[in-house]
N, C-alpha and C. Protein backbone atom coordinates (compact mmCIF):
# COMPACT_ATOMS: atom_id res chain seq x y z
N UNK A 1 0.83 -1.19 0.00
CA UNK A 1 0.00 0.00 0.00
C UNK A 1 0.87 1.25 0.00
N UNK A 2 0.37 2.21 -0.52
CA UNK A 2 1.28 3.21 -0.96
C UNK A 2 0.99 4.35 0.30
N UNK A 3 1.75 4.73 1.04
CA UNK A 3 1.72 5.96 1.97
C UNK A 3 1.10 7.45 1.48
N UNK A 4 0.23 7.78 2.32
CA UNK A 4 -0.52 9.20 1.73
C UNK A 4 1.01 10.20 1.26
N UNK A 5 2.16 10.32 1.98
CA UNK A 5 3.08 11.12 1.48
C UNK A 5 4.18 10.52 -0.01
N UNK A 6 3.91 8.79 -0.16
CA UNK A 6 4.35 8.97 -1.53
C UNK A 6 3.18 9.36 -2.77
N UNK A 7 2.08 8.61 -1.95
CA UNK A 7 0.81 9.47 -3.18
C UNK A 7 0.94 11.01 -3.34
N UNK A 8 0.92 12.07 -2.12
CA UNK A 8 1.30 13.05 -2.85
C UNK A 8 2.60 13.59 -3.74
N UNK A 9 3.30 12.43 -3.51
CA UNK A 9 4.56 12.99 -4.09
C UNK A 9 4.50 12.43 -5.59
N UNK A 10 3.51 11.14 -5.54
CA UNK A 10 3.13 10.54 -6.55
C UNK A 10 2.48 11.75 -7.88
N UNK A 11 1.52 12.09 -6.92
CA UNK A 11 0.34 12.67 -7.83
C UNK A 11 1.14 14.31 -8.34
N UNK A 12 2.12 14.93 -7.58
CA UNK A 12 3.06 16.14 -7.16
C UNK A 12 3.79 15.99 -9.16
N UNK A 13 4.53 14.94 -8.64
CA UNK A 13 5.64 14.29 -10.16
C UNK A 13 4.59 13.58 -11.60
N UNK A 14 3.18 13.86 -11.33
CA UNK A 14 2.50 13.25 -12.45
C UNK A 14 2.10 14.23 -13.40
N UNK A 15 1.84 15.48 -11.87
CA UNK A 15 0.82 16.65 -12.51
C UNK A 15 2.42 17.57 -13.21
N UNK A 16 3.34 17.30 -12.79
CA UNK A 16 4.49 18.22 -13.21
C UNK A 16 4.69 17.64 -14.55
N UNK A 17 4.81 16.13 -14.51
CA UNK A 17 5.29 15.90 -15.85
C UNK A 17 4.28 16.30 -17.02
N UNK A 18 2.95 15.95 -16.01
CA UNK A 18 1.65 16.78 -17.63
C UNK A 18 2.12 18.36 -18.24
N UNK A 19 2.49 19.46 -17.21
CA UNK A 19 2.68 20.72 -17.25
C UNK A 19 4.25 20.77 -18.18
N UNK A 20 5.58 19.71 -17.74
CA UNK A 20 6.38 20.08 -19.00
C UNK A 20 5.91 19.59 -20.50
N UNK A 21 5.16 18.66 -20.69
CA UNK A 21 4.41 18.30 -21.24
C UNK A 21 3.64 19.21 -22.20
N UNK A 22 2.66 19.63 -21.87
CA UNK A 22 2.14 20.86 -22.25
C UNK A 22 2.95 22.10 -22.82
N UNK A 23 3.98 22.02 -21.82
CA UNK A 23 5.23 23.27 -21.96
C UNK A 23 5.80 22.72 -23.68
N UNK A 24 6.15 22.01 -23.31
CA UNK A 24 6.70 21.23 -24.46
C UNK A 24 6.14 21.69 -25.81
N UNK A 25 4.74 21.00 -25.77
CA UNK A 25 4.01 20.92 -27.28
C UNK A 25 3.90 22.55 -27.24
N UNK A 26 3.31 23.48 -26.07
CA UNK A 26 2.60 24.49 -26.67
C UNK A 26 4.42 25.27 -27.27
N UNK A 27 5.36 25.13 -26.69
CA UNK A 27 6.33 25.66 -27.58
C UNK A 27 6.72 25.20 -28.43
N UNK A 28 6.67 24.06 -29.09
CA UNK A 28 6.83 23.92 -29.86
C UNK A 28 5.94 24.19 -31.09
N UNK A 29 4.65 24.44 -30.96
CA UNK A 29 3.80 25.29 -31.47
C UNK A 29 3.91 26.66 -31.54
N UNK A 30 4.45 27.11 -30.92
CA UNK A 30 5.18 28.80 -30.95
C UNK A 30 6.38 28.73 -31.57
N UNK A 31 7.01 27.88 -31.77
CA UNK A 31 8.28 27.74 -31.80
C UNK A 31 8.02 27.40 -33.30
N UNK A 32 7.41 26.68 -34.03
CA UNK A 32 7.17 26.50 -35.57
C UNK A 32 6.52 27.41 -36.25
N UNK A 33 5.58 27.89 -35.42
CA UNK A 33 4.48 29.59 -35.94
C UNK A 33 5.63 30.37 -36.53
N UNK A 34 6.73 30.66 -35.58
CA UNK A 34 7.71 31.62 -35.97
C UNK A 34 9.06 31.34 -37.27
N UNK A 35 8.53 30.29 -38.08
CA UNK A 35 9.07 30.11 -38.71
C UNK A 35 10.67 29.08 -38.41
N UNK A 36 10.52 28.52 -37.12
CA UNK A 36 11.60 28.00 -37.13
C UNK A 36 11.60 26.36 -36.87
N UNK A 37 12.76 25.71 -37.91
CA UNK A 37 12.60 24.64 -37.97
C UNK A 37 12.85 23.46 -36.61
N UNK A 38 11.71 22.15 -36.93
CA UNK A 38 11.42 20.96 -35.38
C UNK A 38 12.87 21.02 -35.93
N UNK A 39 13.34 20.36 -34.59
CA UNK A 39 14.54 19.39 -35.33
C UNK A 39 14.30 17.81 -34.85
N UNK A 40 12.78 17.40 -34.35
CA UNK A 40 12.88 16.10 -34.05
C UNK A 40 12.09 15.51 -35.36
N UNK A 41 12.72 14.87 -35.94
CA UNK A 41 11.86 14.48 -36.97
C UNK A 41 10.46 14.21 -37.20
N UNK A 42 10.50 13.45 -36.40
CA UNK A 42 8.81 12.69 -36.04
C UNK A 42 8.09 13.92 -35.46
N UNK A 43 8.35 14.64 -35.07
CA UNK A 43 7.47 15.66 -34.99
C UNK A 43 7.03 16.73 -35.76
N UNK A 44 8.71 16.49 -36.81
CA UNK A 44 8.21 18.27 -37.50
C UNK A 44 7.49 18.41 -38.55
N UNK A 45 6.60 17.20 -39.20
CA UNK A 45 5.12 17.12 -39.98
C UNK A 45 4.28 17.31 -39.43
N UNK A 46 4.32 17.57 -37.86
CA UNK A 46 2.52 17.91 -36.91
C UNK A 46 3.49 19.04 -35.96
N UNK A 47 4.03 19.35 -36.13
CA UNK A 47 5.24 20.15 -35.48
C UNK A 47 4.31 21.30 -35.03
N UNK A 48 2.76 22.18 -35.98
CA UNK A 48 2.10 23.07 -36.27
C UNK A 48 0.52 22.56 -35.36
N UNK A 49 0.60 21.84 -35.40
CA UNK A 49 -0.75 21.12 -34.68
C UNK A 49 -0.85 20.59 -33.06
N UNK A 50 -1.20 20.87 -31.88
CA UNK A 50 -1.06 20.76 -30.54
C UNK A 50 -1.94 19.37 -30.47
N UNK A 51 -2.79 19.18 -31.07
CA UNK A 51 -3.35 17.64 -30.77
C UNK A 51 -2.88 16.42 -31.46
N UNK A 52 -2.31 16.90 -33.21
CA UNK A 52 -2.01 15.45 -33.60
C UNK A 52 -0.29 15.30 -32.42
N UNK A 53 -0.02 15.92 -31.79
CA UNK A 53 1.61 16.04 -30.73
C UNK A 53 0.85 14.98 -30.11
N UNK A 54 -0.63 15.42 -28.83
CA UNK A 54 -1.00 15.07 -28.22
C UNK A 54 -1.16 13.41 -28.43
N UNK A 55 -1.84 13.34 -29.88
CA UNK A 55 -1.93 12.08 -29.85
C UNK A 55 -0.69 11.38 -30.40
N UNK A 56 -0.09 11.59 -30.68
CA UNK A 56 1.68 11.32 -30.71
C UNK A 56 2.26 10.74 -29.98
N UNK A 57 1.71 11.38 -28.69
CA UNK A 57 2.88 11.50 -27.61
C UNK A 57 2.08 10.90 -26.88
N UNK A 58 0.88 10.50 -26.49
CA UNK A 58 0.41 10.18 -25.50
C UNK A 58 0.70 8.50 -25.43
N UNK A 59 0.95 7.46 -26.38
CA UNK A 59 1.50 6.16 -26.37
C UNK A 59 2.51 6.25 -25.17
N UNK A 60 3.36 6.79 -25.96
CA UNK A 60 4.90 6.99 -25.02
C UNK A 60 4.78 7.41 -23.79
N UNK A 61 3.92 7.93 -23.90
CA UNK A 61 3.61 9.06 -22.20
C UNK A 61 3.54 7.71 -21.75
N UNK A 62 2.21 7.15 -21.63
CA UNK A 62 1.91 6.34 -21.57
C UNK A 62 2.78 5.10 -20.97
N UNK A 63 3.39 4.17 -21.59
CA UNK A 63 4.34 2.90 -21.67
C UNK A 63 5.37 3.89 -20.36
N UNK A 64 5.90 5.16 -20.55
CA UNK A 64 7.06 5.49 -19.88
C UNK A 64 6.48 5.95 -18.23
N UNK A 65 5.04 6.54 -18.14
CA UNK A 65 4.38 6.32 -16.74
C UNK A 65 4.35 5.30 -16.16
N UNK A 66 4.19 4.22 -16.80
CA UNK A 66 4.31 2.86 -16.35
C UNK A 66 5.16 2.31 -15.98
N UNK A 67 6.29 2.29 -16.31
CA UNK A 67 7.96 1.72 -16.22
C UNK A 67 8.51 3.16 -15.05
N UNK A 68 7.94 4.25 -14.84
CA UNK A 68 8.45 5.11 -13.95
C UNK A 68 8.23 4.68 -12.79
N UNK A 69 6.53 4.28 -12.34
CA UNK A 69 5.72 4.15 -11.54
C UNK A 69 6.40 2.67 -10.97
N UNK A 70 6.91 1.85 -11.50
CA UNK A 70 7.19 0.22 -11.44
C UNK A 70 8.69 0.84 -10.94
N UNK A 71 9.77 1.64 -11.52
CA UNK A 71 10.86 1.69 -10.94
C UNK A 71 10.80 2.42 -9.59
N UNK A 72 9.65 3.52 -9.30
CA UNK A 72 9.41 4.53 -8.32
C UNK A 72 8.96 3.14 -7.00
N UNK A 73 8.52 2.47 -7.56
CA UNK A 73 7.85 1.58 -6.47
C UNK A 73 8.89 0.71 -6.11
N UNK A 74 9.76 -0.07 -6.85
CA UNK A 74 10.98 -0.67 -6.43
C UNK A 74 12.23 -0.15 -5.69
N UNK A 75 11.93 1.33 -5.93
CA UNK A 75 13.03 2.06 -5.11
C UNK A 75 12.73 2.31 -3.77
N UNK A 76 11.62 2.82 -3.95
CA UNK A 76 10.65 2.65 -2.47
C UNK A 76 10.97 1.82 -1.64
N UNK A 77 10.72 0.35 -2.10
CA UNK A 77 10.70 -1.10 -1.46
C UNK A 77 11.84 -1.22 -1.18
N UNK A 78 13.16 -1.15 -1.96
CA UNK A 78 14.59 -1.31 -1.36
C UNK A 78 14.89 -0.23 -0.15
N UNK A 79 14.69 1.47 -0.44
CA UNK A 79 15.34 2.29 0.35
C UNK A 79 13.96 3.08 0.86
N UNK A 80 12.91 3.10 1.49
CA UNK A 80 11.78 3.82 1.37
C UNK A 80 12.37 5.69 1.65
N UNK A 81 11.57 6.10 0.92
CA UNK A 81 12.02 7.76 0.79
C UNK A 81 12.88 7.90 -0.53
N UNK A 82 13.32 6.69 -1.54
CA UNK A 82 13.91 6.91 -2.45
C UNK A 82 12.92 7.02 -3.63
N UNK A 83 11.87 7.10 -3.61
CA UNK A 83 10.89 6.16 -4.99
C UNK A 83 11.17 7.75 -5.66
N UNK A 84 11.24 8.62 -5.33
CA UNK A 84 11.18 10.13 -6.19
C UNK A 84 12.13 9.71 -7.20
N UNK A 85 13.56 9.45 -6.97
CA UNK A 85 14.86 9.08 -8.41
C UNK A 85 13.98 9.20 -9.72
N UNK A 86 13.85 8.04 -10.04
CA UNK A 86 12.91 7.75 -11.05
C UNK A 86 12.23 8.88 -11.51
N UNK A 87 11.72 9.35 -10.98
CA UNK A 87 10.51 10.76 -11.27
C UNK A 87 11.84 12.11 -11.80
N UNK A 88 11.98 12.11 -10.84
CA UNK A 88 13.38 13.00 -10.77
C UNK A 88 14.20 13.37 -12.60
N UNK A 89 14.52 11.75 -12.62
CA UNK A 89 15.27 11.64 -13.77
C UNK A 89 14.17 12.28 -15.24
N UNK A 90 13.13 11.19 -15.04
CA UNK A 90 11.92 11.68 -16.08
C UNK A 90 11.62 13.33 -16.51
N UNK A 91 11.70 13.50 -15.11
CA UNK A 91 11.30 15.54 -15.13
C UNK A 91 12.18 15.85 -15.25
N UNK A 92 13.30 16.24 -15.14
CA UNK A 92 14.58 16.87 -15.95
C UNK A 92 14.57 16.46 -17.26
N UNK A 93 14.83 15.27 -17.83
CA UNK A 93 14.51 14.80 -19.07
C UNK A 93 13.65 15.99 -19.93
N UNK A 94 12.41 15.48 -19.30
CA UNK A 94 11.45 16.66 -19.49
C UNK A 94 11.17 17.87 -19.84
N UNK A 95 12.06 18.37 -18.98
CA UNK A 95 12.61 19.99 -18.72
C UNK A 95 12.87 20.43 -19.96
N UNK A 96 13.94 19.74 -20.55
CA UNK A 96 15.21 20.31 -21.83
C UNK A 96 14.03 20.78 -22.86
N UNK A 97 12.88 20.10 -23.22
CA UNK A 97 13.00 20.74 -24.69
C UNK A 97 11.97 22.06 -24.49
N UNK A 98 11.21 22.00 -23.21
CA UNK A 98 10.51 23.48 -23.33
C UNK A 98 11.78 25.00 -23.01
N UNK A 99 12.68 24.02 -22.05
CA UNK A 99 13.63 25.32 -22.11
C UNK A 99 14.19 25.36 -23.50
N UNK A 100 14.56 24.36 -24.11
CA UNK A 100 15.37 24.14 -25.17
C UNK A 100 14.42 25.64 -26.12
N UNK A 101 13.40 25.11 -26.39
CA UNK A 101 12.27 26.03 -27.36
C UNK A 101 12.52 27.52 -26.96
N UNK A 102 12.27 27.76 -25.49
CA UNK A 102 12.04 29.11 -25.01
C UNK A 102 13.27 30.11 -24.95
N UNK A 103 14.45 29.04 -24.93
CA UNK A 103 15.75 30.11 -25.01
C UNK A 103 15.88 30.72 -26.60
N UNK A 104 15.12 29.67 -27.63
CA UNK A 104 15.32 29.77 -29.41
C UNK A 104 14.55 31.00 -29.94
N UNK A 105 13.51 30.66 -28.69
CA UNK A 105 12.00 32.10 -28.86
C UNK A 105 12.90 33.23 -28.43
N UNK A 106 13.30 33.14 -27.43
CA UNK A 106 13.86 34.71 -27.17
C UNK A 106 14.41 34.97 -27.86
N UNK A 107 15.82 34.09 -28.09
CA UNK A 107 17.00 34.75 -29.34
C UNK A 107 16.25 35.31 -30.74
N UNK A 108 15.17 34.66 -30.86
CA UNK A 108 14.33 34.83 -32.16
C UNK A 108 14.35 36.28 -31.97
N UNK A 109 13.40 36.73 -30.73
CA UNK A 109 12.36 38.14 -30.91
C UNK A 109 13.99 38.88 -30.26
N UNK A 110 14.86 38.92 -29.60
CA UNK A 110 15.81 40.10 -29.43
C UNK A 110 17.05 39.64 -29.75
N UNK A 111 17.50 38.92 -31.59
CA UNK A 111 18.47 38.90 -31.94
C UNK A 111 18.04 39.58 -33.08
């Protein structure tokens, strides 16, 4: 059974990863408006569109919540107070491409 403080930490690292998530597609939707090229392949034919991303991405979301949640729980079980790692790693992961986008947006509008 899962402790009310890893559920919130659970539910804390789910709702964050939806929000880089979001961060993600909606810049990269700003980020193609302005004329500048995806550089992930598979994306940069819907590169312009926030739902065909959505449905894109949501497989992967998907399969990789699962294998987070299964490593978050095994870390738990070995060291309890460790199950965050896992999450940890995912959300930084995460992080790079909305910053990645937002540093390209600025240089865009004040270079």
């Amino acid at each position: 059974m899962i402790q009310n403080k890893s559920r919130g930490t659970l539910l804390f690292c789910f709702l964050l990863l939806a929000g880089l998530l979001a961060a993600d597609i909606l810049t990269t939707v700003w980020f193609w408006s302005l004329g500048m090229p995806e550089l992930n392949p598979a994306i940069a034919p819907i590169a312009g569109d926030p739902l065909a991303q959505v449905q894109y991405k949501v497989p992967f979301v998907a399969a990789l919540v699962v294998g987070v949640l299964a490593l978050s729980r095994g870390c738990e079980r070995l060291r309890p107070g460790s199950g965050w790692g896992p999450w940890a790693v995912v959300l930084l992961m995460f992080a790079v491409p909305p910053i990645w986008n937002l540093v390209h947006i600025a240089a865009h509008h004040w270079i």
